[in-house]
N, C-alpha and C. Protein backbone atom coordinates (compact mmCIF):
# COMPACT_ATOMS: atom_id res chain seq x y z
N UNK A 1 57.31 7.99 -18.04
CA UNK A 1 57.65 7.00 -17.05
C UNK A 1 57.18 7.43 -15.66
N UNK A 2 57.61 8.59 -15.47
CA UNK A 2 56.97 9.19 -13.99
C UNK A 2 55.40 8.66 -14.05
N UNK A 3 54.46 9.05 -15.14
CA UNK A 3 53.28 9.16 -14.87
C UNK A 3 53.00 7.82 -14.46
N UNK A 4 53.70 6.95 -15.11
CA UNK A 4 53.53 5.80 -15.43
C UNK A 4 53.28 4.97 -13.39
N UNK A 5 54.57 5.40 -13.20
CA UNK A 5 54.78 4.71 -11.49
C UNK A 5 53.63 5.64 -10.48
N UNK A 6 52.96 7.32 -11.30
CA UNK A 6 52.33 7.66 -10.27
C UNK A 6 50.75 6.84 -10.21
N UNK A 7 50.76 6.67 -11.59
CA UNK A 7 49.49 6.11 -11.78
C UNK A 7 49.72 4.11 -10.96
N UNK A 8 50.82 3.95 -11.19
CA UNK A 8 50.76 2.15 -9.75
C UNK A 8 50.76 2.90 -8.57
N UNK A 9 50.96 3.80 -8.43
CA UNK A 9 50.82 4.38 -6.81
C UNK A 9 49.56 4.44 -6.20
N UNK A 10 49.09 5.55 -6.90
CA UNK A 10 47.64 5.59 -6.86
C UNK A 10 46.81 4.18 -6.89
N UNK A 11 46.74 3.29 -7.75
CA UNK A 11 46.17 1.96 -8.18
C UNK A 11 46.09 1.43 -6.37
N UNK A 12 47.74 1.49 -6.02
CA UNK A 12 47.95 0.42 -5.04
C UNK A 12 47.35 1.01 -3.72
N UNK A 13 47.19 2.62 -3.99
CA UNK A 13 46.56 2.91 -2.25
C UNK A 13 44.96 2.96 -2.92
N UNK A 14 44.32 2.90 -3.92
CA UNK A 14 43.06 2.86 -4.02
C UNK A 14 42.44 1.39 -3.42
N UNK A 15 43.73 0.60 -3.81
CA UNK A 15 43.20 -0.96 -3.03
C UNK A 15 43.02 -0.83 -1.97
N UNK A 16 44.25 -0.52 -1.67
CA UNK A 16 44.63 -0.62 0.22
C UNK A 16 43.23 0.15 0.62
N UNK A 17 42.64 1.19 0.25
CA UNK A 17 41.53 1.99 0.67
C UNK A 17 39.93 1.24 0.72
N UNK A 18 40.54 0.19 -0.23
CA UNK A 18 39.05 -0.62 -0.92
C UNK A 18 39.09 -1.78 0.07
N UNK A 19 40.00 -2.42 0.49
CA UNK A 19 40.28 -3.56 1.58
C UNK A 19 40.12 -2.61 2.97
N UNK A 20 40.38 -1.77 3.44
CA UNK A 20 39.69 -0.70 4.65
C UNK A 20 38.46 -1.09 4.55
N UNK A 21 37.65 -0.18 3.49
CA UNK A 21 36.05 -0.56 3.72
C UNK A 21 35.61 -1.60 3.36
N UNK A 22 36.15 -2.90 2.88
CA UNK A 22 35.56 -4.26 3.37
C UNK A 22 35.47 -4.80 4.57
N UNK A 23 36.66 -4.16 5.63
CA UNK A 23 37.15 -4.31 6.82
C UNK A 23 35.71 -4.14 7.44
N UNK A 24 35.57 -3.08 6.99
CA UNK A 24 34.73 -1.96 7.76
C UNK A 24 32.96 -2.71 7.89
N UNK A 25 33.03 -3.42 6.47
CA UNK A 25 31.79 -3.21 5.93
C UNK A 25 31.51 -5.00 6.93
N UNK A 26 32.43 -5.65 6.63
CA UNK A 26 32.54 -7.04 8.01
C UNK A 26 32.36 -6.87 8.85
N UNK A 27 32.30 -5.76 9.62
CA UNK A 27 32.74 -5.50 10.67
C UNK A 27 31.16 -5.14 10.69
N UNK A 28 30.62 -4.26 10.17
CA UNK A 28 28.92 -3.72 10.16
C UNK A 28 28.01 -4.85 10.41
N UNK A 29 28.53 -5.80 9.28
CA UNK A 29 27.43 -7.20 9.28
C UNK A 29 27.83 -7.74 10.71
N UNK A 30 28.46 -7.97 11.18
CA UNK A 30 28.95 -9.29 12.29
C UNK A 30 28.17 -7.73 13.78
N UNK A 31 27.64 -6.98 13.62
CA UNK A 31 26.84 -6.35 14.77
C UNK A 31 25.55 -6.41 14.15
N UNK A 32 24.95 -6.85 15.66
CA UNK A 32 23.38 -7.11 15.63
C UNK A 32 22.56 -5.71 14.87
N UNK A 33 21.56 -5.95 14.57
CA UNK A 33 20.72 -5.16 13.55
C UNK A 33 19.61 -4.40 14.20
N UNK A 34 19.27 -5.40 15.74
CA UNK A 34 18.34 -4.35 16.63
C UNK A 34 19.21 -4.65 17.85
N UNK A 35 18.96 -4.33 18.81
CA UNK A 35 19.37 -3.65 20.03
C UNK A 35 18.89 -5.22 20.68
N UNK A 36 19.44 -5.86 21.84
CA UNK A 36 19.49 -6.72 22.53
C UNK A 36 18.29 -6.71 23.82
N UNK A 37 17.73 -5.24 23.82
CA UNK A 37 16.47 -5.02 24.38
C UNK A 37 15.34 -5.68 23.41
N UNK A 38 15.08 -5.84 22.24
CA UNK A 38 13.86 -5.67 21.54
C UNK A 38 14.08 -7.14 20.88
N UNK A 39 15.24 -7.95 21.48
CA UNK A 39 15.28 -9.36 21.41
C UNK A 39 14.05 -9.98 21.83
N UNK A 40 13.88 -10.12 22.77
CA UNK A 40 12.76 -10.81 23.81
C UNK A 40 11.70 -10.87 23.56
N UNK A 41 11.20 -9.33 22.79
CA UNK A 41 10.07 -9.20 22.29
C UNK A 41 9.37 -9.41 20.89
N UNK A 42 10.46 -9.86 20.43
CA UNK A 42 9.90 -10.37 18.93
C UNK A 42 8.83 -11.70 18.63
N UNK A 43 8.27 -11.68 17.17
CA UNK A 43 7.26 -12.43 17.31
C UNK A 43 7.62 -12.89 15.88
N UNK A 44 7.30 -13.62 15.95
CA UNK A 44 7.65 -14.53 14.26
C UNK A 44 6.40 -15.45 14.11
N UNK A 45 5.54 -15.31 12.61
CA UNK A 45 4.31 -15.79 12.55
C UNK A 45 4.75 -16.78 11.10
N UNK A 46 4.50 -17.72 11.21
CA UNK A 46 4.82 -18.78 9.90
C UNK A 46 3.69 -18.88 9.50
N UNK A 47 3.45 -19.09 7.95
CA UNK A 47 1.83 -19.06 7.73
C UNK A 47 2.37 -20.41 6.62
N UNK A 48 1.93 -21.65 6.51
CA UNK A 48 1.89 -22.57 5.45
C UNK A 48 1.03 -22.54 3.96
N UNK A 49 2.06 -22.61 3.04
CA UNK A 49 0.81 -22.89 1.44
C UNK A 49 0.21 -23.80 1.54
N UNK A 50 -1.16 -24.00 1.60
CA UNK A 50 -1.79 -25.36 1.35
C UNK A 50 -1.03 -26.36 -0.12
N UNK A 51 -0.64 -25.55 -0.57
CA UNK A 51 -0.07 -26.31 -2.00
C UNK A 51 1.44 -26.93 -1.45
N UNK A 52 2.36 -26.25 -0.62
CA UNK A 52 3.26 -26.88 0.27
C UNK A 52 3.28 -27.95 0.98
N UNK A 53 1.81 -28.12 1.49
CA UNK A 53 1.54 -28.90 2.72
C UNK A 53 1.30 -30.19 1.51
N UNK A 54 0.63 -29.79 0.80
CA UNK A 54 0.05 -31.46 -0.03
C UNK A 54 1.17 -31.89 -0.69
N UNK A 55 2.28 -31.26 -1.08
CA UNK A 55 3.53 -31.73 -2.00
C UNK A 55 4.32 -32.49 -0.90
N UNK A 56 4.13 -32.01 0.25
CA UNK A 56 5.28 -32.79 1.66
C UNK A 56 4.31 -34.02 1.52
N UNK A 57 3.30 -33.86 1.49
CA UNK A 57 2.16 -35.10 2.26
C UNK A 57 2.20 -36.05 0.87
N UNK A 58 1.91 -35.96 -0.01
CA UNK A 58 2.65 -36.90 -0.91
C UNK A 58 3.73 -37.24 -1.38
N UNK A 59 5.39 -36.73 -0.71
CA UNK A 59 5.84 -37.58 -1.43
C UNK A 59 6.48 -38.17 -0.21
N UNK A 60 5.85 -37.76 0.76
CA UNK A 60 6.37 -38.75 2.13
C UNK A 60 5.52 -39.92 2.16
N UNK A 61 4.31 -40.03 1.35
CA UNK A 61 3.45 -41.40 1.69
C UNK A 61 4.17 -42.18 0.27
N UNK A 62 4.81 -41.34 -0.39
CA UNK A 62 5.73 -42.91 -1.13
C UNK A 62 4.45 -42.45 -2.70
N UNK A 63 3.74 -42.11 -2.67
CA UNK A 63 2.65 -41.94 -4.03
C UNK A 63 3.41 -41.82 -5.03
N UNK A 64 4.23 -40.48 -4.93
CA UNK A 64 5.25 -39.45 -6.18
C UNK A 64 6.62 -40.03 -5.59
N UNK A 65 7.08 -40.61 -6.83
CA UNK A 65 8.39 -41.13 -6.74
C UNK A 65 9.29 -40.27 -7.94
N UNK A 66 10.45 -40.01 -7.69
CA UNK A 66 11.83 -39.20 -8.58
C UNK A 66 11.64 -40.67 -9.75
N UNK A 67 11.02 -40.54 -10.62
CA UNK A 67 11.66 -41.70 -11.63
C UNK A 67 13.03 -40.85 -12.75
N UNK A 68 13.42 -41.47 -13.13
CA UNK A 68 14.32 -41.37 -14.39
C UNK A 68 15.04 -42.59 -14.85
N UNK A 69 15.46 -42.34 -15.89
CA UNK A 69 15.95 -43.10 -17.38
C UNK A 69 17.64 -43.87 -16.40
N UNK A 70 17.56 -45.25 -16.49
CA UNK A 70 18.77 -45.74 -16.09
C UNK A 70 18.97 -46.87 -16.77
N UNK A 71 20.20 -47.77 -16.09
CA UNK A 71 20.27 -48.71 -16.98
C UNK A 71 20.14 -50.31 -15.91
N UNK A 72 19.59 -51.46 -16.38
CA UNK A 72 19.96 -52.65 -16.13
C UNK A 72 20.07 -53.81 -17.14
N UNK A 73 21.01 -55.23 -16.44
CA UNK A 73 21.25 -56.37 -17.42
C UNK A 73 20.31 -57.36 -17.18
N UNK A 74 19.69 -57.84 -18.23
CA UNK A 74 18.62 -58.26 -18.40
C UNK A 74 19.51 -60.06 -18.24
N UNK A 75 19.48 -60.96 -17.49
CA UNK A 75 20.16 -62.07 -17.58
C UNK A 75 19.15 -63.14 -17.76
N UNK A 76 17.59 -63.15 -17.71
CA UNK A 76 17.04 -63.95 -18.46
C UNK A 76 15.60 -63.13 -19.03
N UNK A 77 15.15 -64.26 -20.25
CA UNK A 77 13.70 -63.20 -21.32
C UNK A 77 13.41 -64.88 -21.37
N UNK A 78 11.92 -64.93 -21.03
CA UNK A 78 11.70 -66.16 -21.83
C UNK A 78 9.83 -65.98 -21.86
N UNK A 79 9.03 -67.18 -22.21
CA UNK A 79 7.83 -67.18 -22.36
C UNK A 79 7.63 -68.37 -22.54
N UNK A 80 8.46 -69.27 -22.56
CA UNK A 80 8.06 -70.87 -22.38
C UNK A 80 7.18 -71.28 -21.15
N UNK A 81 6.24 -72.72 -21.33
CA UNK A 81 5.34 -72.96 -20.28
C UNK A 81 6.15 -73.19 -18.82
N UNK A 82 7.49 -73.26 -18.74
CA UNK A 82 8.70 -73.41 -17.63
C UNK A 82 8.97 -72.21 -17.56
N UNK A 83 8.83 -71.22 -17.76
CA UNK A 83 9.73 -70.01 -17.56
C UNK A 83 9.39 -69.50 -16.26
N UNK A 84 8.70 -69.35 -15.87
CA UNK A 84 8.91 -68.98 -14.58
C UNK A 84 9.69 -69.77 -13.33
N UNK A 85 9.79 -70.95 -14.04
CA UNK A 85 10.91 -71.90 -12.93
C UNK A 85 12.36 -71.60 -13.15
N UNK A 86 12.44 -71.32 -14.31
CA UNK A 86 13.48 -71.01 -15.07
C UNK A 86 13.80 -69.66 -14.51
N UNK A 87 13.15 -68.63 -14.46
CA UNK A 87 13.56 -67.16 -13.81
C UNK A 87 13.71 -67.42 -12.66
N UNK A 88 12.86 -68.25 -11.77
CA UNK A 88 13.44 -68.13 -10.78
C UNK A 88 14.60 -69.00 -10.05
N UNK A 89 15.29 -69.80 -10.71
CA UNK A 89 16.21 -70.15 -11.10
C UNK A 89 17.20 -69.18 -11.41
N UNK A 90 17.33 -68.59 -12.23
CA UNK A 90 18.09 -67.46 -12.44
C UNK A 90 18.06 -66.76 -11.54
N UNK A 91 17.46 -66.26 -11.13
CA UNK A 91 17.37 -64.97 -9.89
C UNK A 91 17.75 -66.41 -8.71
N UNK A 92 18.05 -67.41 -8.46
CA UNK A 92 18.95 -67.65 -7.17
C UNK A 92 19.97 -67.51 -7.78
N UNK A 93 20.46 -68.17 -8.43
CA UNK A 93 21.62 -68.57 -9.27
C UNK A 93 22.85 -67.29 -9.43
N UNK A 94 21.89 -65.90 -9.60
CA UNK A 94 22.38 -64.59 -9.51
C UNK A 94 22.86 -64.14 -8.22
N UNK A 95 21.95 -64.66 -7.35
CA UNK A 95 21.94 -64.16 -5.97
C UNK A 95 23.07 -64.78 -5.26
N UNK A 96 23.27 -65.93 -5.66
CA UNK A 96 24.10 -67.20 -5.17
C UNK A 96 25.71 -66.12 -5.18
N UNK A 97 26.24 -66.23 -6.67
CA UNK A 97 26.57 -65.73 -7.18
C UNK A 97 27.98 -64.35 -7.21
N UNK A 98 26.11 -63.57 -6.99
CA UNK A 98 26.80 -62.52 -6.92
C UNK A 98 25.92 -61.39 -5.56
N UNK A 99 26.46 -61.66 -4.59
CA UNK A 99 25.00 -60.63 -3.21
C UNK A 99 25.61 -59.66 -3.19
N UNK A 100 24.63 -58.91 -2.66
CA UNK A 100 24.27 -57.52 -2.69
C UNK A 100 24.46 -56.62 -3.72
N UNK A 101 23.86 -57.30 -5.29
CA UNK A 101 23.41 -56.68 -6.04
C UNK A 101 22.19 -57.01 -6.43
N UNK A 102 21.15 -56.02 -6.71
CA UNK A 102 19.63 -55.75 -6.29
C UNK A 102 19.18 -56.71 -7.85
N UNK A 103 18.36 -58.07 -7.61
CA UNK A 103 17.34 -58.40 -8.56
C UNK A 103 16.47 -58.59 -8.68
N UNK A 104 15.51 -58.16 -9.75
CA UNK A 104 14.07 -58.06 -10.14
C UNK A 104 13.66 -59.05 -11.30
N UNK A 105 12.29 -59.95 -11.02
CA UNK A 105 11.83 -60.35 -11.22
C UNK A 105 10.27 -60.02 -11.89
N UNK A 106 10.04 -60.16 -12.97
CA UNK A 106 9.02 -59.37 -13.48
C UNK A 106 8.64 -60.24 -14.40
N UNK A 107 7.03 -60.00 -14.45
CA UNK A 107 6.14 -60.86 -15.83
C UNK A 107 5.58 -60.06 -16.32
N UNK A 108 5.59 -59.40 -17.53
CA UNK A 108 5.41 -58.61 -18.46
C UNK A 108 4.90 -59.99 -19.41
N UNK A 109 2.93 -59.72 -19.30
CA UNK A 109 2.48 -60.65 -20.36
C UNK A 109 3.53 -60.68 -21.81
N UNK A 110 3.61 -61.54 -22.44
CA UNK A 110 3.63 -62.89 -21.74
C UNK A 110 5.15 -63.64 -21.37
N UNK A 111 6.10 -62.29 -20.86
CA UNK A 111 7.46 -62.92 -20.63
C UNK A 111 7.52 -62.88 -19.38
N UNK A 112 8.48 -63.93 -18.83
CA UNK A 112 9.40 -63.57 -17.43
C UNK A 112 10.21 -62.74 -17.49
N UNK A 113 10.58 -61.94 -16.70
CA UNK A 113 12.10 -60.91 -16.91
C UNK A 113 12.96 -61.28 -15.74
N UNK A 114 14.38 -61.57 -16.16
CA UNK A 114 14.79 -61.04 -14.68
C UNK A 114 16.49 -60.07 -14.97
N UNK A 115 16.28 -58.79 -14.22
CA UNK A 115 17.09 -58.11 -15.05
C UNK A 115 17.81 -57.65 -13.25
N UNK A 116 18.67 -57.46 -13.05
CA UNK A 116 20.01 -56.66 -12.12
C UNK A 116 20.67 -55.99 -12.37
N UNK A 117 20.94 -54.80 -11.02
CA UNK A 117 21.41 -53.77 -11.09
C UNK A 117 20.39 -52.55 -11.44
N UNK A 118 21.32 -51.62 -10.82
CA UNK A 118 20.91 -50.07 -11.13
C UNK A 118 21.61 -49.07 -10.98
N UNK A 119 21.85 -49.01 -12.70
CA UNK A 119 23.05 -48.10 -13.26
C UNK A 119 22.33 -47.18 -13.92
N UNK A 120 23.27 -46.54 -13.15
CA UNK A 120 22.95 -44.77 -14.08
C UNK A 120 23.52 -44.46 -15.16
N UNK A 121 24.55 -44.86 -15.64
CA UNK A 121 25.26 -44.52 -17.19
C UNK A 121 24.97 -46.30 -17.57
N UNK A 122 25.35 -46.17 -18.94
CA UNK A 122 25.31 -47.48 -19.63
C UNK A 122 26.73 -47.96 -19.79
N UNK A 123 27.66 -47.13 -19.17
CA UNK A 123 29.04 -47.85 -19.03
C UNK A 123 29.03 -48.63 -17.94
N UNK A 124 28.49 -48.32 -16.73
CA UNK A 124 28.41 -49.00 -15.35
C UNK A 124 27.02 -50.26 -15.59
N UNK A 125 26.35 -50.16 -16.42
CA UNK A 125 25.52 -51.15 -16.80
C UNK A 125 26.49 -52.23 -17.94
N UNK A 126 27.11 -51.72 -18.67
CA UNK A 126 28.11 -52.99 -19.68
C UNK A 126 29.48 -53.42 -18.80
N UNK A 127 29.90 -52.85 -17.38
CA UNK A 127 31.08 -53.03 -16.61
C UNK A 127 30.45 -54.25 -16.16
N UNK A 128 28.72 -54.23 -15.65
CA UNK A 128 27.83 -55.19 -14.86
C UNK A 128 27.75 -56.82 -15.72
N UNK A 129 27.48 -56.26 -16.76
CA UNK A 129 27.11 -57.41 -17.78
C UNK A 129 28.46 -58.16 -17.96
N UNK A 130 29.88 -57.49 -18.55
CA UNK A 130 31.09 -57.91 -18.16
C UNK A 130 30.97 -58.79 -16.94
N UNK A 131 30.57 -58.99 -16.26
CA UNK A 131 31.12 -59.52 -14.83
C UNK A 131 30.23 -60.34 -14.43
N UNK A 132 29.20 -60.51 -15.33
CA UNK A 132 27.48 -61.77 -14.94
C UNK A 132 28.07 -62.69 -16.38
N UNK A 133 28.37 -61.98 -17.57
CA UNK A 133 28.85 -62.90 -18.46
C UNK A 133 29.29 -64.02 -18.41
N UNK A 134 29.93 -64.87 -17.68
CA UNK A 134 30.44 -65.64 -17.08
C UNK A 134 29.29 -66.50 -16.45
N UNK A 135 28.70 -66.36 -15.91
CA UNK A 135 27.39 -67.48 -15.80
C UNK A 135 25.81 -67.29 -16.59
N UNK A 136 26.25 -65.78 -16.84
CA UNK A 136 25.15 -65.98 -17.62
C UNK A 136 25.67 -65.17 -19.49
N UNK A 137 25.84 -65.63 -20.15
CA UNK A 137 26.59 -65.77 -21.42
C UNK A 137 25.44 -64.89 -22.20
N UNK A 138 23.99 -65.12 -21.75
CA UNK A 138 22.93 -64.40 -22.91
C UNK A 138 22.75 -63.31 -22.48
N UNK A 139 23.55 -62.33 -21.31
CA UNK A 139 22.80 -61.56 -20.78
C UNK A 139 23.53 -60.38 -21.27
N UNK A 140 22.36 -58.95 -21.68
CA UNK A 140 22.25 -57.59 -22.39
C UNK A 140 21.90 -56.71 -21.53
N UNK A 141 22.52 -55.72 -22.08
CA UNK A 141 22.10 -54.54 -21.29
C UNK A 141 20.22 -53.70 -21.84
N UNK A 142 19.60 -53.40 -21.06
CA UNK A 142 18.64 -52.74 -21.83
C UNK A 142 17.99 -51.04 -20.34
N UNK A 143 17.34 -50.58 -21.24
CA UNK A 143 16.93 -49.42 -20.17
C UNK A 143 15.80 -49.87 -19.82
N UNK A 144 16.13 -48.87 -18.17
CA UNK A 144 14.71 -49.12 -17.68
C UNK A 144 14.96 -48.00 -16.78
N UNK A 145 13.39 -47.57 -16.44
CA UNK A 145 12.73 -46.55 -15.45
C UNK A 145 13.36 -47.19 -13.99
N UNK A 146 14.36 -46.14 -13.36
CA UNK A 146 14.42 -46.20 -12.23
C UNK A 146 13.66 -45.01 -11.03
N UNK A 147 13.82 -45.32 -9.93
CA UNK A 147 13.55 -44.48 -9.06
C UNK A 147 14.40 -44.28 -7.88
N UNK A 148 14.59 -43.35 -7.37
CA UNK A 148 15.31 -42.72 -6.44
C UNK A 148 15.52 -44.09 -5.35
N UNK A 149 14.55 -44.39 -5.23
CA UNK A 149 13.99 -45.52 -4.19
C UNK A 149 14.94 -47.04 -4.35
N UNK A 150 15.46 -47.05 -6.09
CA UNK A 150 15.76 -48.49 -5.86
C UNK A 150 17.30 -48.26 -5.71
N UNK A 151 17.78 -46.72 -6.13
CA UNK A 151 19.10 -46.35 -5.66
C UNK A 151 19.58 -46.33 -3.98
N UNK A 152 18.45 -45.58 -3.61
CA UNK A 152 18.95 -46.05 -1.65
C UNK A 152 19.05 -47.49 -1.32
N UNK A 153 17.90 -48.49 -1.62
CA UNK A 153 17.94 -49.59 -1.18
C UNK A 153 19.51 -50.78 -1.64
């Protein structure tokens, strides 16, 4: 039993000793590393990767876009000689509706598309369809390629 309490003794001032030189060692970092003379005179040279410079320069002109796998509800598909009056019909009708949620209009020989939203899980894409159901009764969820781009807007 003795050994027992000398050995928590010991334990507890080895801490206390180990929290000292963290003290200590905080205390080292938070003082400057050169002397406040040899401030003034320093020189700092940046040199650029050409392979750096072209990755900034394209994806600031919009070229290279973040795509990935998301989801939207497709609320009309057609290919009749009207379909495009018909989509765009739909896409007011949506807009009317329901604003400020984002719709696209697309002709993919030889259909019209017009599909809304941009969901990242396919639960927040079937919450969407839930809630267009109602005026539009045919409308499915399906995937599509998003980009970073149609998430900010």
């Amino acid at each position: 039993m003795r050994t027992f309490i000398m050995l928590i003794v010991a334990l507890a001032a080895a801490g206390s000793l180990r929290a000292q030189s963290l003290e200590a060692f905080k205390e080292q970092l938070a003082r400057p590393a050169v002397s406040e003379a040899a401030l003034g005179t320093a020189r700092v040279t940046v040199r650029e990767d050409a392979q750096a410079a072209r990755a900034v320069k394209e994806l600031s002109s919009g070229e290279t876009q973040l795509r990935f796998r998301g989801y939207r509800v497709c609320i009309f598909f057609d290919n009749g000689q009207d379909a495009r009056a018909k989509a765009v019909e739909a896409k007011t009708l949506f807009e009317e509706h329901f604003p400020g949620i984002r719709v696209y209009m697309v002709y993919e020989n030889p259909y019209f598309k017009v599909t809304v939203g941009d969901c990242l899980t396919s639960e927040e894409a079937i919450i969407l369809k839930g809630r267009v159901q109602g005026v539009f009764p045919k409308a499915y969820v399906k995937n599509e390629e998003l980009t970073a781009a149609d998430l900010v807007k």
